[in-house]
PDB file of N, CA and C in Angstrom:
ATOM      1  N   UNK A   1       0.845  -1.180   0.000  1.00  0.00           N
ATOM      2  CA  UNK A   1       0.000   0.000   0.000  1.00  0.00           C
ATOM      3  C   UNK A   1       0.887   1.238   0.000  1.00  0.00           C
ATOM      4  N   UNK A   2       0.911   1.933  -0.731  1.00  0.00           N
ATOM      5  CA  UNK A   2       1.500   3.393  -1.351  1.00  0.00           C
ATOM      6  C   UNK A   2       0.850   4.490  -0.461  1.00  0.00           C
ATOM      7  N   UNK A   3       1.298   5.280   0.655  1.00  0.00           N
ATOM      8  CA  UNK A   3       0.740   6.074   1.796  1.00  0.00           C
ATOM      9  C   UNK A   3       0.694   7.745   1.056  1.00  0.00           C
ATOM     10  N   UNK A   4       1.697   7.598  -0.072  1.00  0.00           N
ATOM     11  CA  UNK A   4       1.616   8.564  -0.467  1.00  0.00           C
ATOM     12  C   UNK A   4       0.347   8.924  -1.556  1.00  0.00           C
ATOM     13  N   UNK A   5      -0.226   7.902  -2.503  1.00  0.00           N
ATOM     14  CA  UNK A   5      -1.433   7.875  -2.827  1.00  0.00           C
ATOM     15  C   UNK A   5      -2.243   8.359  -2.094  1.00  0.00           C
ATOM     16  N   UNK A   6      -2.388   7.608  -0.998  1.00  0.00           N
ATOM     17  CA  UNK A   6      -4.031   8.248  -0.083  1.00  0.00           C
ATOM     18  C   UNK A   6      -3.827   9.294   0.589  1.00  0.00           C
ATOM     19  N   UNK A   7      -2.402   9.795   0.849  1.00  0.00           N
ATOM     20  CA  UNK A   7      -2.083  11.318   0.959  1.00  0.00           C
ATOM     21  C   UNK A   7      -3.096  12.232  -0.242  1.00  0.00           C
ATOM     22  N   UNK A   8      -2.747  12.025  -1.215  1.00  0.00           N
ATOM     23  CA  UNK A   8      -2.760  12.761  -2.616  1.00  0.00           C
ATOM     24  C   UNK A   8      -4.557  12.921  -2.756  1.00  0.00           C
ATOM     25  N   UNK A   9      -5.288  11.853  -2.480  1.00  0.00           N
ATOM     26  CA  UNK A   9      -6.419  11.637  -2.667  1.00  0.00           C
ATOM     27  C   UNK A   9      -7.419  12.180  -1.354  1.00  0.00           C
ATOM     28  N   UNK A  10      -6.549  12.113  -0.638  1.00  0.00           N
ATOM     29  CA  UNK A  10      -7.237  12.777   0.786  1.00  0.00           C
ATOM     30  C   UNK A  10      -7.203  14.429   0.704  1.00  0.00           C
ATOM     31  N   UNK A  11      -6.513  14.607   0.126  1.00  0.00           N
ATOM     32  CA  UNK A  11      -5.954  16.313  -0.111  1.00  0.00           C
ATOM     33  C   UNK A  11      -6.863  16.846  -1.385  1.00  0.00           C
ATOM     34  N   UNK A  12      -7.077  15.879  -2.003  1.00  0.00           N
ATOM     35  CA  UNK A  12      -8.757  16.114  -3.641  1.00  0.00           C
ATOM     36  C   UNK A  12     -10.090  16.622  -2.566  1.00  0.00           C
ATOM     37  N   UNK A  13     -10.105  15.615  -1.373  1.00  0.00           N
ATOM     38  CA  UNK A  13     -11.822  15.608  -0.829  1.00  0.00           C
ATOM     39  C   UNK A  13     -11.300  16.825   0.228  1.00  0.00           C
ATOM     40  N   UNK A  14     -10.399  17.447   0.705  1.00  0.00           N
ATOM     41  CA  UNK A  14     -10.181  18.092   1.656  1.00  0.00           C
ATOM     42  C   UNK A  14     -10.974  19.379   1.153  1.00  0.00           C
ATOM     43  N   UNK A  15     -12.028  20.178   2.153  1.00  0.00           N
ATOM     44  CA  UNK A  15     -12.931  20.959   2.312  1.00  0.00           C
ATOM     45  C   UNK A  15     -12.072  22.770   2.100  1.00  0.00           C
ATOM     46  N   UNK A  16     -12.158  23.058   1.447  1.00  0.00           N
ATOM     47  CA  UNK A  16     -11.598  24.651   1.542  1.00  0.00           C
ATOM     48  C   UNK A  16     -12.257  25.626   2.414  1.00  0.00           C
ATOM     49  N   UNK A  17     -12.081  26.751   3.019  1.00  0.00           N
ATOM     50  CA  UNK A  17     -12.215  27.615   3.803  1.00  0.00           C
ATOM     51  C   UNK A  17     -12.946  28.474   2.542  1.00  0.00           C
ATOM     52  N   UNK A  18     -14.021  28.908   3.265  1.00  0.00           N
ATOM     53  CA  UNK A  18     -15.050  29.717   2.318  1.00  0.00           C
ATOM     54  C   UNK A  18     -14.498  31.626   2.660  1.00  0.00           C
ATOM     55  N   UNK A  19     -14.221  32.025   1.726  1.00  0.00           N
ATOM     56  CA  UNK A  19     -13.904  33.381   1.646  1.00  0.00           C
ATOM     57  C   UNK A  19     -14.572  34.123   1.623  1.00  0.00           C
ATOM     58  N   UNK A  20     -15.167  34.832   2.708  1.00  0.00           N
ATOM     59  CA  UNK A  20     -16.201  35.955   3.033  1.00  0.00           C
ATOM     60  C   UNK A  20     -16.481  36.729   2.082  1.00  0.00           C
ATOM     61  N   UNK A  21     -17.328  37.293   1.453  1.00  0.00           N
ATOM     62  CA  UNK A  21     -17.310  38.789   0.480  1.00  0.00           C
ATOM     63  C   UNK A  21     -17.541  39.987   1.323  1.00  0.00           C
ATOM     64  N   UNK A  22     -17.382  41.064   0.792  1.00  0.00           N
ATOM     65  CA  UNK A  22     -17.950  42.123   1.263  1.00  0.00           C
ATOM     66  C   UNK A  22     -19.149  42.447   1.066  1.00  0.00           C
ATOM     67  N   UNK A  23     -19.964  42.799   1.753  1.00  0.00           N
ATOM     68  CA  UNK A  23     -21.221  42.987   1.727  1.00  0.00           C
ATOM     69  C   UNK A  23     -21.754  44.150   0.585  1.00  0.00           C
ATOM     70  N   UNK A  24     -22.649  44.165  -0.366  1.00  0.00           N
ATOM     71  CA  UNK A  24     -22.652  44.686  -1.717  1.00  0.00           C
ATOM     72  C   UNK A  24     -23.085  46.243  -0.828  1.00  0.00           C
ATOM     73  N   UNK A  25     -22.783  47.474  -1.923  1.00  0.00           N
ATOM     74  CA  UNK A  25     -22.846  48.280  -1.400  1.00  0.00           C
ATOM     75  C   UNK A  25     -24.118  48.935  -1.319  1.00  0.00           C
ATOM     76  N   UNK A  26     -24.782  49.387  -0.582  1.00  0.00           N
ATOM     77  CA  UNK A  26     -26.520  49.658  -0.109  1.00  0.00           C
ATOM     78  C   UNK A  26     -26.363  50.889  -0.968  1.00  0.00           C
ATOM     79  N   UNK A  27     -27.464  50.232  -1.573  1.00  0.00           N
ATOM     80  CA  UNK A  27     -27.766  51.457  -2.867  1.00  0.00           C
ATOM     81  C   UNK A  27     -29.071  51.336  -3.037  1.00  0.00           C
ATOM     82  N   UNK A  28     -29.934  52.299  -4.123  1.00  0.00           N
ATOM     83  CA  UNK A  28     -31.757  52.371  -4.262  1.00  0.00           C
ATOM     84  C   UNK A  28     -31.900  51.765  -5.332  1.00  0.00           C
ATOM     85  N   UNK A  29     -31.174  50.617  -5.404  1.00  0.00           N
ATOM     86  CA  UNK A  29     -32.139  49.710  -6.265  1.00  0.00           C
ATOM     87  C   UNK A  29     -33.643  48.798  -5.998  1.00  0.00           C
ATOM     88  N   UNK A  30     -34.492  49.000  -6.878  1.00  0.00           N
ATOM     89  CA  UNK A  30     -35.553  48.527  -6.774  1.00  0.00           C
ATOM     90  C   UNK A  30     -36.001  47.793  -8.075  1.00  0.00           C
ATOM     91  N   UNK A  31     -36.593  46.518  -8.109  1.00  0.00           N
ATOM     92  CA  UNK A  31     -37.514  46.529  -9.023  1.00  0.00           C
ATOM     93  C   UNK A  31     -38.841  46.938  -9.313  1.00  0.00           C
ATOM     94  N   UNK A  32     -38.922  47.098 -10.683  1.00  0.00           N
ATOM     95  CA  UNK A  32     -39.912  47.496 -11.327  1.00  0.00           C
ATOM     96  C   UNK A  32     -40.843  46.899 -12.019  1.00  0.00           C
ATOM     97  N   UNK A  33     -41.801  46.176 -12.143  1.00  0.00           N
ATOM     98  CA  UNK A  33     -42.706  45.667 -13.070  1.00  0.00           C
ATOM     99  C   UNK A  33     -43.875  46.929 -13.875  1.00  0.00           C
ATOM    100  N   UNK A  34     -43.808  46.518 -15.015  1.00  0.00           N
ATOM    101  CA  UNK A  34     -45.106  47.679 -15.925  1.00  0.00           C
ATOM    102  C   UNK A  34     -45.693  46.403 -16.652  1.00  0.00           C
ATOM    103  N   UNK A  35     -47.094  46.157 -16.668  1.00  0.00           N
ATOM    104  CA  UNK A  35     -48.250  45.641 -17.435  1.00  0.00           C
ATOM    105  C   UNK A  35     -48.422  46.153 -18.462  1.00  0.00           C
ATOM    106  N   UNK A  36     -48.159  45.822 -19.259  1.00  0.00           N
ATOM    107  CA  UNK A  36     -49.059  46.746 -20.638  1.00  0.00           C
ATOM    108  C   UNK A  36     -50.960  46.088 -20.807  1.00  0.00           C
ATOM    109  N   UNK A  37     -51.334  47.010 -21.122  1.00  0.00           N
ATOM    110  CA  UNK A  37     -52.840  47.598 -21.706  1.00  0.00           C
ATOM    111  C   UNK A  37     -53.338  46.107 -21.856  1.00  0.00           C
ATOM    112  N   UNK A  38     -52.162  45.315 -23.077  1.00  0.00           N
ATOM    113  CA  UNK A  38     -53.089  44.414 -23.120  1.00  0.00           C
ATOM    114  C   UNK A  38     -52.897  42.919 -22.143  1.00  0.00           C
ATOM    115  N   UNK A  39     -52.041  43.121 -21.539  1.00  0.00           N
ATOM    116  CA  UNK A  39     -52.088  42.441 -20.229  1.00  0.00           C
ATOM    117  C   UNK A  39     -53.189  42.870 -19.034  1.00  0.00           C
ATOM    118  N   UNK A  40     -53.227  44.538 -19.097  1.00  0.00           N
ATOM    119  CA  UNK A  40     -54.264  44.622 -18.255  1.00  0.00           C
ATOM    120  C   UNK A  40     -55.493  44.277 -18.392  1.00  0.00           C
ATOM    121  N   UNK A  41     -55.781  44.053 -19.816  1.00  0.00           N
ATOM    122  CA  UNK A  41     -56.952  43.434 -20.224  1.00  0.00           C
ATOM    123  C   UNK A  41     -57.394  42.015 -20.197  1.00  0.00           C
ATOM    124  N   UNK A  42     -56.452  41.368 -20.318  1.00  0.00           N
ATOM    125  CA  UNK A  42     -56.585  39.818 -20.430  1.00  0.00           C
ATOM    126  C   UNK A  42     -56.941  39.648 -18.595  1.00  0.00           C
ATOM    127  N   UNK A  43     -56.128  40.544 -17.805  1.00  0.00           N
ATOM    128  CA  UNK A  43     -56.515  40.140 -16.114  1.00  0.00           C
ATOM    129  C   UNK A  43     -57.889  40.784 -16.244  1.00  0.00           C
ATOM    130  N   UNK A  44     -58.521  41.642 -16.471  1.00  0.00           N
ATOM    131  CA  UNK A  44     -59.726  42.311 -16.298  1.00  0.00           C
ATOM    132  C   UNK A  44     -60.634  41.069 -17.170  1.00  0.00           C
ATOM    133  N   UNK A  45     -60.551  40.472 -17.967  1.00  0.00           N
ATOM    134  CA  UNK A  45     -61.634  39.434 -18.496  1.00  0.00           C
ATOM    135  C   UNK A  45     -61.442  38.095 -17.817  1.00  0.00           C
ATOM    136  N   UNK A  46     -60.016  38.070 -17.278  1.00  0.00           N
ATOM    137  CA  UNK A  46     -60.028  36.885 -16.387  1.00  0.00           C
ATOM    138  C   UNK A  46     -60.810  36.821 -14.906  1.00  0.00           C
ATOM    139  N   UNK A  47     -60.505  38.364 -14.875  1.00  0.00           N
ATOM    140  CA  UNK A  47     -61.468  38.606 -13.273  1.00  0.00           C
ATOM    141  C   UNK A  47     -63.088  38.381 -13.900  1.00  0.00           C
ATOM    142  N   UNK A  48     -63.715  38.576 -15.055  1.00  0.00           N
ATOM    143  CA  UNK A  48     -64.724  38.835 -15.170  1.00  0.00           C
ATOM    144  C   UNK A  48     -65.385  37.654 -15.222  1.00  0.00           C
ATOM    145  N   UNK A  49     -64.799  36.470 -16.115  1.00  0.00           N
ATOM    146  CA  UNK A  49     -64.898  35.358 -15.933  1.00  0.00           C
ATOM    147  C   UNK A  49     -65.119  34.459 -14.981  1.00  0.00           C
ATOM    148  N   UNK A  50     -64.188  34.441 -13.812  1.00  0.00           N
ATOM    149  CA  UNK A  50     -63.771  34.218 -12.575  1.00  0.00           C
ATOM    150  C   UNK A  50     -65.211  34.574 -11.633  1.00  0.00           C
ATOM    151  N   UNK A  51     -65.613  35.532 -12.077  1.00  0.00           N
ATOM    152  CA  UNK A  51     -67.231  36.109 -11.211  1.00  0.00           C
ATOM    153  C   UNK A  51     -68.164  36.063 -12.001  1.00  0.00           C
ATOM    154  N   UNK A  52     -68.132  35.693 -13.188  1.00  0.00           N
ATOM    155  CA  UNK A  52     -69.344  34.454 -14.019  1.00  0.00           C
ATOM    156  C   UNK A  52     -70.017  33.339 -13.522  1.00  0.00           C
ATOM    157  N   UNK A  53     -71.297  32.828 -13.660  1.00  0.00           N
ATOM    158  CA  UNK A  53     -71.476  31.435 -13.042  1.00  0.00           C
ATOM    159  C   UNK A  53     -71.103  30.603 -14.317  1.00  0.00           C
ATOM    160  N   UNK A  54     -70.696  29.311 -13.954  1.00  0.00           N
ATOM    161  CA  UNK A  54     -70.655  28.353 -15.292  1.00  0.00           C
ATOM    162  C   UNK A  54     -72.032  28.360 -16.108  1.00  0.00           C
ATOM    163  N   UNK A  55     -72.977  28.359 -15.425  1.00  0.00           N
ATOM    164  CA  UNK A  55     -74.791  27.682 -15.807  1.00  0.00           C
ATOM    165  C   UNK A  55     -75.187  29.130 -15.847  1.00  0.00           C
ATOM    166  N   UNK A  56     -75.933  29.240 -16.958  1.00  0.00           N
ATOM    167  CA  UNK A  56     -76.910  30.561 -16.203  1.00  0.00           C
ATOM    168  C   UNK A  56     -78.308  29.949 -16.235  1.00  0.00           C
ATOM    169  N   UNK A  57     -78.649  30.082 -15.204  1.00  0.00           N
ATOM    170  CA  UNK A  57     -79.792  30.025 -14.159  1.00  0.00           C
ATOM    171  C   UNK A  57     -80.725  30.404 -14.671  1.00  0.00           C
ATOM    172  N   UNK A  58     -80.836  31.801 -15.360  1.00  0.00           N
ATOM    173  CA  UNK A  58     -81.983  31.867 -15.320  1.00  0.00           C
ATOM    174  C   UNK A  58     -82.570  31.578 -16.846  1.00  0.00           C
ATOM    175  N   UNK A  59     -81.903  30.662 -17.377  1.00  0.00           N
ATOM    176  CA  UNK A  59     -81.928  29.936 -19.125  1.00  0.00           C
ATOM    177  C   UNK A  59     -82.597  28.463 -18.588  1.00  0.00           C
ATOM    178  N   UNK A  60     -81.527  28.089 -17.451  1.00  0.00           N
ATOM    179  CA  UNK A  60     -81.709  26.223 -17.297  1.00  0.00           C
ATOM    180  C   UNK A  60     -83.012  26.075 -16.474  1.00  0.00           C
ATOM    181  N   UNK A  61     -83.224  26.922 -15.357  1.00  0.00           N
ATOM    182  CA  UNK A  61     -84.318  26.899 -14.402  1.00  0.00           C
ATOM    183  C   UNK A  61     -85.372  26.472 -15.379  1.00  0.00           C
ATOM    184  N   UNK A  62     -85.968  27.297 -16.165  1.00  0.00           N
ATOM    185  CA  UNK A  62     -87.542  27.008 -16.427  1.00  0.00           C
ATOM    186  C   UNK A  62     -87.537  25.832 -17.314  1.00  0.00           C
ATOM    187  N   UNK A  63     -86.390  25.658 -18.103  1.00  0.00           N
ATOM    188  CA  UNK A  63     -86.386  24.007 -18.913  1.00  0.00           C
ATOM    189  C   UNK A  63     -85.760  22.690 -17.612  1.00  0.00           C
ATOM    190  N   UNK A  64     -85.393  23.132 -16.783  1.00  0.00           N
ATOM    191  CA  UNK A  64     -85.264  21.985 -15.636  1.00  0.00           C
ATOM    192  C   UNK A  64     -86.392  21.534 -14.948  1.00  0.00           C
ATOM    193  N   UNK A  65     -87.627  22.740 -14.685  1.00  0.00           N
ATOM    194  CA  UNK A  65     -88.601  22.653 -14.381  1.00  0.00           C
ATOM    195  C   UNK A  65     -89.705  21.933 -15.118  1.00  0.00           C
ATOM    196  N   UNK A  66     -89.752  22.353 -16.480  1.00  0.00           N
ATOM    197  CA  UNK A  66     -90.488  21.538 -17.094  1.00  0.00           C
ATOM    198  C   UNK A  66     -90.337  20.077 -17.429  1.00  0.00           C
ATOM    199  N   UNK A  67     -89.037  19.893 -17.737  1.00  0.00           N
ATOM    200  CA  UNK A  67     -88.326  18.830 -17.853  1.00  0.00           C
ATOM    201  C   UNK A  67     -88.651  17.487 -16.488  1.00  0.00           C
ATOM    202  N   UNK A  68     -88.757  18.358 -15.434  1.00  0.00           N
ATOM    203  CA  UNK A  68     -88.614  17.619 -14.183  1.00  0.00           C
ATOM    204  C   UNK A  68     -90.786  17.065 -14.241  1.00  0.00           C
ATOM    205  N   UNK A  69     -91.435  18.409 -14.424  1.00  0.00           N
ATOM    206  CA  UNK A  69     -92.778  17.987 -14.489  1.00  0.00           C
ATOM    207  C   UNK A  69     -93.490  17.417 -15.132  1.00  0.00           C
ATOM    208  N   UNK A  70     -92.460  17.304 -16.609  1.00  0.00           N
ATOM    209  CA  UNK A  70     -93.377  16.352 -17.859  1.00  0.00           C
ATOM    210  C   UNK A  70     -94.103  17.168 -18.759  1.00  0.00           C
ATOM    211  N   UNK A  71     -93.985  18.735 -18.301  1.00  0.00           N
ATOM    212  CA  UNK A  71     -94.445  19.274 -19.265  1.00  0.00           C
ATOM    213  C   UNK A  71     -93.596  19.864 -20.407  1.00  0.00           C
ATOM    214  N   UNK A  72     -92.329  19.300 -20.644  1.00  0.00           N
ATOM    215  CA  UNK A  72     -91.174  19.861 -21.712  1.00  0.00           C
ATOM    216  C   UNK A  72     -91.831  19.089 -23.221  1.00  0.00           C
ATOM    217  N   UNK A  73     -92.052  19.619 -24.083  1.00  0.00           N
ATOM    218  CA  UNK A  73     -92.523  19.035 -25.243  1.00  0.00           C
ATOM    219  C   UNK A  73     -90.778  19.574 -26.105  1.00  0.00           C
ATOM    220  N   UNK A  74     -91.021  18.021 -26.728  1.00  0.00           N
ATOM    221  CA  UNK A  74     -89.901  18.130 -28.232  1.00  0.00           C
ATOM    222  C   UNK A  74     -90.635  18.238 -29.561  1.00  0.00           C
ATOM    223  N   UNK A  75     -90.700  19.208 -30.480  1.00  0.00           N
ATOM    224  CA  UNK A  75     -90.626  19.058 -31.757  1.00  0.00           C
ATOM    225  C   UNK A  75     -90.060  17.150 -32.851  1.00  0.00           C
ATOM    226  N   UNK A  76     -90.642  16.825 -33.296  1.00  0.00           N
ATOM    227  CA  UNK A  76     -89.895  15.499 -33.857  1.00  0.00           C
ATOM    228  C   UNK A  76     -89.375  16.465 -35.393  1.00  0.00           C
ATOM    229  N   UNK A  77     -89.945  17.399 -36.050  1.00  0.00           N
ATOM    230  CA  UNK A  77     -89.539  17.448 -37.291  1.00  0.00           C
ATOM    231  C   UNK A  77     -88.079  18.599 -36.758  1.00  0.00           C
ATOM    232  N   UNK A  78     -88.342  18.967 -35.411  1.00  0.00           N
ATOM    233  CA  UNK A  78     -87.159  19.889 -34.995  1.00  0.00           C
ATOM    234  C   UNK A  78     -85.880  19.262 -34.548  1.00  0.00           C
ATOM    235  N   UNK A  79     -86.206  17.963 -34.060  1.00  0.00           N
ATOM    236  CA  UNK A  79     -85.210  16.721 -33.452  1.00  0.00           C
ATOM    237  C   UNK A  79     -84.573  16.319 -35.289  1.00  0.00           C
ATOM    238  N   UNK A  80     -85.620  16.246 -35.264  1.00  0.00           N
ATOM    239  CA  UNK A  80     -84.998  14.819 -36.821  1.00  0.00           C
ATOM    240  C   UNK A  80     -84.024  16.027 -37.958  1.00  0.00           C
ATOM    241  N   UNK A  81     -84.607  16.939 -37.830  1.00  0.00           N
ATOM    242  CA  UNK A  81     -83.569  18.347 -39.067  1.00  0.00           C
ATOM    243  C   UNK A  81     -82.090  18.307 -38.639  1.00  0.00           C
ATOM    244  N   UNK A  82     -82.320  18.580 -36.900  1.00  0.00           N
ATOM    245  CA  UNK A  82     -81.184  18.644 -36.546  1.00  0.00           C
ATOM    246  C   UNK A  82     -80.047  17.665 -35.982  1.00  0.00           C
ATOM    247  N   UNK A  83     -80.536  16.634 -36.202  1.00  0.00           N
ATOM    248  CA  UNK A  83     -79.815  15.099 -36.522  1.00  0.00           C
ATOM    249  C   UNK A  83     -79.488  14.608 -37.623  1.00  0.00           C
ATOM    250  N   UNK A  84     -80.218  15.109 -38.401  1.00  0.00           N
ATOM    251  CA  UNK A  84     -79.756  15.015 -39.708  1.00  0.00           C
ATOM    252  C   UNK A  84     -78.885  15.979 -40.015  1.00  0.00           C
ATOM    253  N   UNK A  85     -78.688  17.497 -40.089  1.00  0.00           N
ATOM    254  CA  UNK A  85     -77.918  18.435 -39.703  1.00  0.00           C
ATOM    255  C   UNK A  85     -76.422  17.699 -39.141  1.00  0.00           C
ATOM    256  N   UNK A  86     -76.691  17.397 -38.037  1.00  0.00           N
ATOM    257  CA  UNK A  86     -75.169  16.481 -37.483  1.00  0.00           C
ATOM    258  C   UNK A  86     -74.806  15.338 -38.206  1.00  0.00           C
ATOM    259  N   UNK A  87     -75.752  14.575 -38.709  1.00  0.00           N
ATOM    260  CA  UNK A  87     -75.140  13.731 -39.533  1.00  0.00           C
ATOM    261  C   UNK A  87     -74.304  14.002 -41.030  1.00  0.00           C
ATOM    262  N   UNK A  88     -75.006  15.339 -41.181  1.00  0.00           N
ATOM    263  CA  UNK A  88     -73.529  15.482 -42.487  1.00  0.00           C
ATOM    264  C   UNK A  88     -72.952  16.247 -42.286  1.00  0.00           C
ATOM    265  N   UNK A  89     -72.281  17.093 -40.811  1.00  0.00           N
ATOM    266  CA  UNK A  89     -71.470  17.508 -40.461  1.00  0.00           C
ATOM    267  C   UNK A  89     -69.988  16.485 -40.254  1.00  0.00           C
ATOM    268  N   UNK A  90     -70.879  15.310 -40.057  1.00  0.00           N
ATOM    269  CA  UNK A  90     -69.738  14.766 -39.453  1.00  0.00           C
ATOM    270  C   UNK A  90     -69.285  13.437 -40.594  1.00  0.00           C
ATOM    271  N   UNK A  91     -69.620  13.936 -41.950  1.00  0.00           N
ATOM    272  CA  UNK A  91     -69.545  12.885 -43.155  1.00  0.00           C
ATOM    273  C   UNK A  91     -68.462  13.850 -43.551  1.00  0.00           C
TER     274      UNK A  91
END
């Protein structure tokens, strides 16, 4: 065993002494952020959205109601146009 090897290799992992800095000099730096217009806009429709309901209520209410009482009538020539309609949308 070669002592001078694990000298050599012990002295690779050996930890160095961390060298302090000087502390940066206190000055008025600040950051700054600016939005432009159309950033402010995209947050203003996101807020608007955000305080939207998903459902509007007062569309689903009176067809939930009828729906629920049996009194919702379907059209068949209004069903069948518009099935047929989807069917050659999707040909």
């Amino acid at each position: 065993m070669r002592i001078e090897t694990y000298t050599q290799v012990q002295q690779l992992y050996q930890t160095q002494k961390t060298v302090k800095t000087d502390k940066a000099a206190k000055g008025s730096f600040s950051d700054h952020l600016q939005i432009s217009n159309t950033g402010k806009d995209i947050q203003t429709a996101k807020q608007a959205m955000a305080n939207t309901p998903d459902i509007r209520e007062d569309i689903t209410a009176p067809l939930k109601s009828a729906v629920q009482s049996g009194t919702y009538q379907v059209s068949e020539e209004s069903l069948a146009a518009k099935l047929f309609q989807k069917y050659k949308e999707m040909r």
